[in-house]
C-alpha atoms as a PDB file:
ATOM      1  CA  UNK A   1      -5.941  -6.821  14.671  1.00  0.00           C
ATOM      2  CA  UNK A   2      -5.034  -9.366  16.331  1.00  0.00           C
ATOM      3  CA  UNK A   3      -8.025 -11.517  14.990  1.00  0.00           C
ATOM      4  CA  UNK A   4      -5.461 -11.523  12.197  1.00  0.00           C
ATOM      5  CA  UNK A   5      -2.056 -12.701  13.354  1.00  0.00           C
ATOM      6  CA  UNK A   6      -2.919 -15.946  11.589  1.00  0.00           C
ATOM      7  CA  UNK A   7      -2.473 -13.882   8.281  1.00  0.00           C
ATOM      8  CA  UNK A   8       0.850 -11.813   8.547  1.00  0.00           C
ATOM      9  CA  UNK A   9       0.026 -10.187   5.567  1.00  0.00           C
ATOM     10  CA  UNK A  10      -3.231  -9.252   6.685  1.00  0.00           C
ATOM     11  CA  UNK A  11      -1.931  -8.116  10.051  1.00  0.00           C
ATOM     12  CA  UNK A  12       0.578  -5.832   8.732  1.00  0.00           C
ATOM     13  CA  UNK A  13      -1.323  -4.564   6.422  1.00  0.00           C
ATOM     14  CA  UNK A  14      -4.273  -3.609   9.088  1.00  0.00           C
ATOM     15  CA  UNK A  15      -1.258  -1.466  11.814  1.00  0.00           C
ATOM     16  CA  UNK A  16      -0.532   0.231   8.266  1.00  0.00           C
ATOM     17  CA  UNK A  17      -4.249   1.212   7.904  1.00  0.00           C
ATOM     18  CA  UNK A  18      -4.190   2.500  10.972  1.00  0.00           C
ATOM     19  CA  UNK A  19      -1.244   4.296  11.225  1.00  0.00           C
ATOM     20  CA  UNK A  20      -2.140   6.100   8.034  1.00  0.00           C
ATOM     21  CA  UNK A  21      -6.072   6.832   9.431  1.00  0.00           C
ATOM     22  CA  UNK A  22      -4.187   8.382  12.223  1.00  0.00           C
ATOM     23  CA  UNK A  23      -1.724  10.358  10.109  1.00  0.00           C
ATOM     24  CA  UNK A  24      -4.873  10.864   7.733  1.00  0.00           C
ATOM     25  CA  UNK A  25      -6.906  12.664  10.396  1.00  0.00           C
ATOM     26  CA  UNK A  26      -4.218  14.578  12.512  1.00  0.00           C
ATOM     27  CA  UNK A  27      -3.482  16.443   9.129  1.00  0.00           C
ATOM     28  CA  UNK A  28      -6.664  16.779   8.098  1.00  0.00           C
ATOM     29  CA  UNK A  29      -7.672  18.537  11.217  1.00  0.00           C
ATOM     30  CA  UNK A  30      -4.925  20.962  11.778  1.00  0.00           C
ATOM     31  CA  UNK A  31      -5.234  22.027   7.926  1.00  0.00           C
ATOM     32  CA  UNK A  32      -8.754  22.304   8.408  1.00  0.00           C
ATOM     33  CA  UNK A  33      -8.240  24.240  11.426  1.00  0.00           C
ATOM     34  CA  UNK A  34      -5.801  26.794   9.889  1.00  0.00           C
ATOM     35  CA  UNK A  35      -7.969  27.543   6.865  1.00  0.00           C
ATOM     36  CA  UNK A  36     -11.085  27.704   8.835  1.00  0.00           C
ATOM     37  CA  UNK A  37      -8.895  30.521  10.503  1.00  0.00           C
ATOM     38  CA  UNK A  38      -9.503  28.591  14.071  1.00  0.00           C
ATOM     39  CA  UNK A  39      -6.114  28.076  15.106  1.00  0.00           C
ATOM     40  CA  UNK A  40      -2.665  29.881  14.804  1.00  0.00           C
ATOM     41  CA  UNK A  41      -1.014  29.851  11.405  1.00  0.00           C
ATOM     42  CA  UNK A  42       2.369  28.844  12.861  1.00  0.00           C
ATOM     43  CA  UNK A  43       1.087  25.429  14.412  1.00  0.00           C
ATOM     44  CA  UNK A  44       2.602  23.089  12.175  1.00  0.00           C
ATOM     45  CA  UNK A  45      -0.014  20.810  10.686  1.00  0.00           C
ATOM     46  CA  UNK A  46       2.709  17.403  10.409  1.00  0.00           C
ATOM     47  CA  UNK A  47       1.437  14.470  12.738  1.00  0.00           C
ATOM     48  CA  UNK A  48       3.280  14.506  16.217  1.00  0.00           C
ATOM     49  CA  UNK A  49       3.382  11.304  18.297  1.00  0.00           C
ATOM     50  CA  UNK A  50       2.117  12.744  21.809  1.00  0.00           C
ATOM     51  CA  UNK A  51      -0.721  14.654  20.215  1.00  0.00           C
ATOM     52  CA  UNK A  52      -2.401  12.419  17.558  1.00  0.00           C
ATOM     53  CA  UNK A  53      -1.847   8.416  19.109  1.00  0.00           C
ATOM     54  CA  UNK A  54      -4.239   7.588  21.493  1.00  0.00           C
ATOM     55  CA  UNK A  55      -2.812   4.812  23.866  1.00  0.00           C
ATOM     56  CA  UNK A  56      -6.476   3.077  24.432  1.00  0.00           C
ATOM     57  CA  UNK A  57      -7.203   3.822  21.240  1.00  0.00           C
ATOM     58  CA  UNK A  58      -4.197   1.463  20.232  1.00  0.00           C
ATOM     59  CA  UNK A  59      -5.445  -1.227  22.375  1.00  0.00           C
ATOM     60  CA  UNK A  60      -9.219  -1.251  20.798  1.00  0.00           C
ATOM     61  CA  UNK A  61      -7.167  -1.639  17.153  1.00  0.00           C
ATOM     62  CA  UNK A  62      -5.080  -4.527  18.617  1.00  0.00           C
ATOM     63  CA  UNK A  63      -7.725  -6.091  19.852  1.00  0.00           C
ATOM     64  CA  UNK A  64     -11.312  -5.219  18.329  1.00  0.00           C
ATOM     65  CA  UNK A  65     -10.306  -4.802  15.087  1.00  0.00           C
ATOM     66  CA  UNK A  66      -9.715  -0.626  14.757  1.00  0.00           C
ATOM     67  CA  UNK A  67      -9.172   2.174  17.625  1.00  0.00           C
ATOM     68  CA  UNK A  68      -9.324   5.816  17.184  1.00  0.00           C
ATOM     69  CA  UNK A  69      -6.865   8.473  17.963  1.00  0.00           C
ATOM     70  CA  UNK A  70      -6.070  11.318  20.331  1.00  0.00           C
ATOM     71  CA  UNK A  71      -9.200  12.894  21.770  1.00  0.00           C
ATOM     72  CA  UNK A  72      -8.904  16.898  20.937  1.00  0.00           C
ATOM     73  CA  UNK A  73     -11.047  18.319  23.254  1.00  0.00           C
ATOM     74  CA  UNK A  74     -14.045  20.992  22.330  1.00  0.00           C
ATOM     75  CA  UNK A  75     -12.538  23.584  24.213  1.00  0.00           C
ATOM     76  CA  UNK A  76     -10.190  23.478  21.616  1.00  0.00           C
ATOM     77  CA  UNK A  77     -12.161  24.360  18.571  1.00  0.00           C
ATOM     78  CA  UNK A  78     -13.272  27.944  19.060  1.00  0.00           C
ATOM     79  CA  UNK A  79     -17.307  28.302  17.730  1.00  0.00           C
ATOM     80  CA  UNK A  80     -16.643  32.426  17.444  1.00  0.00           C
ATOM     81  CA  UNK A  81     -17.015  31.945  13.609  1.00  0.00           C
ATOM     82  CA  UNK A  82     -19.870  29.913  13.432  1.00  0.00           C
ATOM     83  CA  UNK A  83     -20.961  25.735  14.529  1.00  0.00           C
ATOM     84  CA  UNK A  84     -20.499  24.753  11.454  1.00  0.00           C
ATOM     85  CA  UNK A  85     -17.024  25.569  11.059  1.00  0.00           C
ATOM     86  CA  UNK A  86     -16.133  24.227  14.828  1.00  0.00           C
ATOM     87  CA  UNK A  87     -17.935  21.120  13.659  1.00  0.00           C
ATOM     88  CA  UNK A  88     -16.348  20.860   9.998  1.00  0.00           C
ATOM     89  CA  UNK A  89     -12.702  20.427  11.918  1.00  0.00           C
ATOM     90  CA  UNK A  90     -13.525  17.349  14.179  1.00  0.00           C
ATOM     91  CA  UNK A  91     -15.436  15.867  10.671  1.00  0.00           C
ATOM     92  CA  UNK A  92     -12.572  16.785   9.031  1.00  0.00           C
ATOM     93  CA  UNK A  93     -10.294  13.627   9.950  1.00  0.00           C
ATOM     94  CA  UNK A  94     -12.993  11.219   9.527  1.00  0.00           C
ATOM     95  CA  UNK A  95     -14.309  12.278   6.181  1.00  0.00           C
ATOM     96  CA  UNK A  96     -10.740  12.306   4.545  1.00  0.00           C
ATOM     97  CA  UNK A  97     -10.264   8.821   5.731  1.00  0.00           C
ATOM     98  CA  UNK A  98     -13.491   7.713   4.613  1.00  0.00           C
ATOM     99  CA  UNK A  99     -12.399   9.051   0.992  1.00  0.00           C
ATOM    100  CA  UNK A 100      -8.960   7.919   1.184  1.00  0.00           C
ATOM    101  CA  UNK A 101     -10.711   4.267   1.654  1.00  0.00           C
ATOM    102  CA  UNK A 102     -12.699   4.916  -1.414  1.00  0.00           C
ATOM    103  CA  UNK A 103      -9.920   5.860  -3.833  1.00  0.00           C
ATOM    104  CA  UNK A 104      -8.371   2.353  -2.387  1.00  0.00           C
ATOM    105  CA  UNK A 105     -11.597   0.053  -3.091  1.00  0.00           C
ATOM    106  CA  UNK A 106     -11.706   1.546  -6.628  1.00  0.00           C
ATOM    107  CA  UNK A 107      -8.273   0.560  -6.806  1.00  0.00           C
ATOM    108  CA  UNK A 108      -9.249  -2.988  -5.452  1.00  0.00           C
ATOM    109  CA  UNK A 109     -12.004  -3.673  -8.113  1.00  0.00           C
ATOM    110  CA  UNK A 110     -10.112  -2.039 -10.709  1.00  0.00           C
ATOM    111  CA  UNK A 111      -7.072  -4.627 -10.169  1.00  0.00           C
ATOM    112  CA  UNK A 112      -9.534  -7.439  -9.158  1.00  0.00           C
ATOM    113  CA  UNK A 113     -13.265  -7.386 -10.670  1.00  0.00           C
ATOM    114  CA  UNK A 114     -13.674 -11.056  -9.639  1.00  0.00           C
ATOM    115  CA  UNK A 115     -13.758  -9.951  -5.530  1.00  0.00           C
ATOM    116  CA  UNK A 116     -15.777 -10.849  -2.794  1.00  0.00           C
ATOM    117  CA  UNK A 117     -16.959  -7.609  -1.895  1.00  0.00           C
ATOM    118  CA  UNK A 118     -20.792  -8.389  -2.207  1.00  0.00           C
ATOM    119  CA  UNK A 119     -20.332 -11.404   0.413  1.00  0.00           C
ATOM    120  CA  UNK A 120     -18.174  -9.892   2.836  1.00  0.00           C
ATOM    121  CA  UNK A 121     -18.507  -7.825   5.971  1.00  0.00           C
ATOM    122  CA  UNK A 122     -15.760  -5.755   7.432  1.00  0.00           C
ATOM    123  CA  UNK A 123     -14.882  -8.339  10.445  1.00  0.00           C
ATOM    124  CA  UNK A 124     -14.021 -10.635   7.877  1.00  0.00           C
ATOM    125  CA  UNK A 125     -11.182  -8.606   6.362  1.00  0.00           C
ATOM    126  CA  UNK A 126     -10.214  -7.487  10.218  1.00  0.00           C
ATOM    127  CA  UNK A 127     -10.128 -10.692  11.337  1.00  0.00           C
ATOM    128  CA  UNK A 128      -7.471 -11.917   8.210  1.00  0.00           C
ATOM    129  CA  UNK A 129      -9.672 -13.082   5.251  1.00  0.00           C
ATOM    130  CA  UNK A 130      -7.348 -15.384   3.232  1.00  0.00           C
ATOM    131  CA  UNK A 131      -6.215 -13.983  -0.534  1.00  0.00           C
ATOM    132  CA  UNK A 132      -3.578 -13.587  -2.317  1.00  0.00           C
ATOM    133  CA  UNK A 133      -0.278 -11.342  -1.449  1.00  0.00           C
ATOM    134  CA  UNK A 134      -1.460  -7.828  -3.192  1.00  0.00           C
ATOM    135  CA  UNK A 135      -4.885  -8.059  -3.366  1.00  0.00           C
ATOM    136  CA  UNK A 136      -5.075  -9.062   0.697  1.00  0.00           C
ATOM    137  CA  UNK A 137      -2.918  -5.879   1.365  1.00  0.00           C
ATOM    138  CA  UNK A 138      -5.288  -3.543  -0.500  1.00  0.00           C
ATOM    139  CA  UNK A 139      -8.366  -4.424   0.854  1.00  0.00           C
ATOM    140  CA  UNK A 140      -7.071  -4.885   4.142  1.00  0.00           C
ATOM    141  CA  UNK A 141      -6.055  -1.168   3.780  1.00  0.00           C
ATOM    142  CA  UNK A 142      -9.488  -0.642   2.522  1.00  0.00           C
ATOM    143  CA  UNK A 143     -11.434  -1.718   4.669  1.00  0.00           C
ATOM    144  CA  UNK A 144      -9.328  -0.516   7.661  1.00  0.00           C
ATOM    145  CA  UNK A 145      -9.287   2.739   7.235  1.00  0.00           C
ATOM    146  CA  UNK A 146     -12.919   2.947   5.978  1.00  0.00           C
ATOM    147  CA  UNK A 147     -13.190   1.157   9.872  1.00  0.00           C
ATOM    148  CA  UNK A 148     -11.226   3.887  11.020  1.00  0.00           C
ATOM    149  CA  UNK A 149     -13.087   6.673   9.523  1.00  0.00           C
ATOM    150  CA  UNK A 150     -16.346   5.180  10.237  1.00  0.00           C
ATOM    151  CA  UNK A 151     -15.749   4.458  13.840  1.00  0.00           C
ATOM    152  CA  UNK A 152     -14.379   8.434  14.417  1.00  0.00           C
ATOM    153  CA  UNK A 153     -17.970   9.268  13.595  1.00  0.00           C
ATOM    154  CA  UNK A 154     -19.796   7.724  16.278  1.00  0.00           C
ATOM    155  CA  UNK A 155     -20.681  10.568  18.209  1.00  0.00           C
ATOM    156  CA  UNK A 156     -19.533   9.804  21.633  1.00  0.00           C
ATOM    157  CA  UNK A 157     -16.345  10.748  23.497  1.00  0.00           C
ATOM    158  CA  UNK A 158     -13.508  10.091  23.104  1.00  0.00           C
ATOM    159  CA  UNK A 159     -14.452   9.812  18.983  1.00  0.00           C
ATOM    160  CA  UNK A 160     -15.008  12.682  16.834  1.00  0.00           C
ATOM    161  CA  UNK A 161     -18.232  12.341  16.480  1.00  0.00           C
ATOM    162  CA  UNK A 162     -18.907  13.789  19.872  1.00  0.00           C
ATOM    163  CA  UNK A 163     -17.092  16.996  18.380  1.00  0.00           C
ATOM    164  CA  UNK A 164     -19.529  17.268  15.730  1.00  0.00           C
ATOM    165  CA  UNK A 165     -22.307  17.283  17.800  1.00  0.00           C
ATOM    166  CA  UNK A 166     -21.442  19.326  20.561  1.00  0.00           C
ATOM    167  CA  UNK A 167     -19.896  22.122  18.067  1.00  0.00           C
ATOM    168  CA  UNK A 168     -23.188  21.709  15.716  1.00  0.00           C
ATOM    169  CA  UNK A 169     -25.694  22.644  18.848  1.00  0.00           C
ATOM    170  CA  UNK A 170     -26.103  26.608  19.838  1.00  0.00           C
ATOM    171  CA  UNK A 171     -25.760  26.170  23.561  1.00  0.00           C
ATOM    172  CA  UNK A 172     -25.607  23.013  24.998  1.00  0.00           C
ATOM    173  CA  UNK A 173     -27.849  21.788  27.348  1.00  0.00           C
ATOM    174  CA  UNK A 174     -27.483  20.356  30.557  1.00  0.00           C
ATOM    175  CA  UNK A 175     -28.235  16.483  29.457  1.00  0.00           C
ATOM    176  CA  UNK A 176     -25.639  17.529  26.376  1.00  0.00           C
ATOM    177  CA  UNK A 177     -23.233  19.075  29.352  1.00  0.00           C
ATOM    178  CA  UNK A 178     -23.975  15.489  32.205  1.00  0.00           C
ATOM    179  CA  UNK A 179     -23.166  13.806  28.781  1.00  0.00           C
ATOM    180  CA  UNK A 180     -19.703  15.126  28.334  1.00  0.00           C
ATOM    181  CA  UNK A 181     -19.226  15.118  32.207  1.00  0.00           C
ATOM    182  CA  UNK A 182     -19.791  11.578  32.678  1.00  0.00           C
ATOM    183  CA  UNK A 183     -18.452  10.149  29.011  1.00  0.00           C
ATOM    184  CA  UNK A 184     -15.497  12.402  28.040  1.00  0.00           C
ATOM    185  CA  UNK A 185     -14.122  13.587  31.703  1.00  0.00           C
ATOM    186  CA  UNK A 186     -14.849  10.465  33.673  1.00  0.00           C
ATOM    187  CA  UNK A 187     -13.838   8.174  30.935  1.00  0.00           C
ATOM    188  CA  UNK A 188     -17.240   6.460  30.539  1.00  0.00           C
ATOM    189  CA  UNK A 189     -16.762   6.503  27.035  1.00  0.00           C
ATOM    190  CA  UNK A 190     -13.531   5.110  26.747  1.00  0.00           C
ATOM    191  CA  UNK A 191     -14.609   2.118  29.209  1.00  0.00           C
ATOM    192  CA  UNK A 192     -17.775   1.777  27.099  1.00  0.00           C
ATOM    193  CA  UNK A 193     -15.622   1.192  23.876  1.00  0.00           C
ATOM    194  CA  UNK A 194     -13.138  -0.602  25.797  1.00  0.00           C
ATOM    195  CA  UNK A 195     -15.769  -3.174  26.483  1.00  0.00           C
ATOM    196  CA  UNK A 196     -17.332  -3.330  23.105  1.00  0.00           C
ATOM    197  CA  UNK A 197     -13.634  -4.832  22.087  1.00  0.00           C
ATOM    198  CA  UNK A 198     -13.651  -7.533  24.316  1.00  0.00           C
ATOM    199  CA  UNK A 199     -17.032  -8.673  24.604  1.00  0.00           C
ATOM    200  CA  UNK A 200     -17.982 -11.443  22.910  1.00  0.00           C
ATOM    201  CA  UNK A 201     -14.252 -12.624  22.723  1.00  0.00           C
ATOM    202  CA  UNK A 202     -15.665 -14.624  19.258  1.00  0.00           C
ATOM    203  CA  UNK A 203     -17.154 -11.525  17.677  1.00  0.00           C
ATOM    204  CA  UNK A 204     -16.524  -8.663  19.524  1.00  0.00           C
ATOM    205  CA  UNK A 205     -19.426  -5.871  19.418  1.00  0.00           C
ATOM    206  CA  UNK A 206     -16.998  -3.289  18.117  1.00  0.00           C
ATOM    207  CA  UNK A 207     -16.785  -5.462  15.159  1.00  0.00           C
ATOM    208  CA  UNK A 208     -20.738  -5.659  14.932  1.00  0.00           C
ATOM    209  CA  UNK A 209     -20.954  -2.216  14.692  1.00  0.00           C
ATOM    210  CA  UNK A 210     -18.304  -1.433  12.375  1.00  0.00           C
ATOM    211  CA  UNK A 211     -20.497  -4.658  10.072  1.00  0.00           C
ATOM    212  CA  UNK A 212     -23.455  -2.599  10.822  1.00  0.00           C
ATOM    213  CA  UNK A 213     -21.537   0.729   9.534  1.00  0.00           C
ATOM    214  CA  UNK A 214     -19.727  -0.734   6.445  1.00  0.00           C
ATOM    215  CA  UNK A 215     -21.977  -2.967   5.037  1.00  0.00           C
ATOM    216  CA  UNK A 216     -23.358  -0.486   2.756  1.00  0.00           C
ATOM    217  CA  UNK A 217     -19.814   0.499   1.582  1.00  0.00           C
ATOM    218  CA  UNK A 218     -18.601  -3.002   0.684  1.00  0.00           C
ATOM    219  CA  UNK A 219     -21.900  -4.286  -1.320  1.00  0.00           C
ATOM    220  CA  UNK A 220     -21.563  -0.282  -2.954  1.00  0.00           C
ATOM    221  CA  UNK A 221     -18.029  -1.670  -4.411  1.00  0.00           C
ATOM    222  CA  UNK A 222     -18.946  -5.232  -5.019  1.00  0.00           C
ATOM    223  CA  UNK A 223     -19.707  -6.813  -8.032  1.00  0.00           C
ATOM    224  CA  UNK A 224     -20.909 -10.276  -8.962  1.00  0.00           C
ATOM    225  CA  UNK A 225     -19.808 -13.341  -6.306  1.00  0.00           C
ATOM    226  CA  UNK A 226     -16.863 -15.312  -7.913  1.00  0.00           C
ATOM    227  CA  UNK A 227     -17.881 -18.874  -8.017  1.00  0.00           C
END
């Protein structure tokens, strides 16, 4: 996000998208949890600070463009009822983001038709692509928390991805087990991301993979390239 502080708007915009992604997924997760009859009924399902803001996940947003949020552990999610319920809760958060974003780019080309959607990537918008007041603020929030969303996925600790595929397996195995050992309780993963935010300082790799992950999404949405 900081890519952006040349564009207020943009940058204000972007902390909004991804305060809401974590908002987004912390409900999303606890609901999911409680009808999926995997957690007690009386947790409350209403964001809390502590549990849902991760504080390295806050520095990859400020400074690669998106972060993620609190890890929840796989201990957590009982499997007693079946993988694919353990693994529907970590995809919970993600997915709903993901959708959220969608109901916001139909809003975008709705309100502007003449966008640049087919020519740009998702760096460009992170960084603080130049438009006018409104429609800079909607895609920004766009495009943000479809980064969000899209980034959870990867499946590698501390993201939810790595939830998803450790819940989805019958037993893991022991290069499944080293893998958590070494990524999720030694921090690997974390370090690994860490790195992918500051390296290249011109175009960060976090940023190429969120391109890589979003392209798709943006040229889905885009219509014809306004001269």
């Amino acid at each position: 996000m900081l890519f952006a502080l040349g564009e207020p708007v943009a940058f204000v915009a972007l902390v909004g998208a991804f305060l809401l992604g974590l908002l987004l997924r912390a409900v999303a997760i606890r609901v999911t949890a409680r009808a999926l009859h995997l957690t007690e009924r009386r947790e409350p399902v209403a964001p809390r600070l502590r549990e849902d803001i991760d504080p390295f996940g806050a520095v990859a947003a400020a400074v690669g463009g998106m972060g993620w949020g609190k890890t929840i552990s796989v201990d957590e999610i009982p499997r007693y009822q079946g993988r694919g319920r353990a693994a529907l809760v970590f995809a919970s958060g993600p997915i709903v983001c993901i959708l959220v974003a969608q109901l916001l780019f139909l809003a975008y080309v709705l309100l502007f038709p003449d966008n640049y959607l087919s020519a740009l990537n998702m760096s460009d918008v992170l960084r603080g692509f130049t438009l006018p007041l409104a429609e800079q603020v909607l895609l920004c929030l766009a495009v943000g928390l479809l980064a969000f969303g899209l980034l959870a996925l990867i499946p590698m600790p501390p993201l939810d991805g790595f939830g998803i595929l450790w819940s989805a397996q019958k037993q893991p195995g022991p290069g499944m087990q080293g893998y958590r050992l070494w990524f999720e309780d030694k921090n690997i993963g974390v370090l690994i991301l860490l790195v992918c935010c500051f390296f290249p300082l011109t175009y960060p790799f976090l940023l190429m993979i969120l391109d890589a992950l979003g392209v798709l999404f943006l040229r889905l949405w885009g219509g014809p390239v306004p001269l």
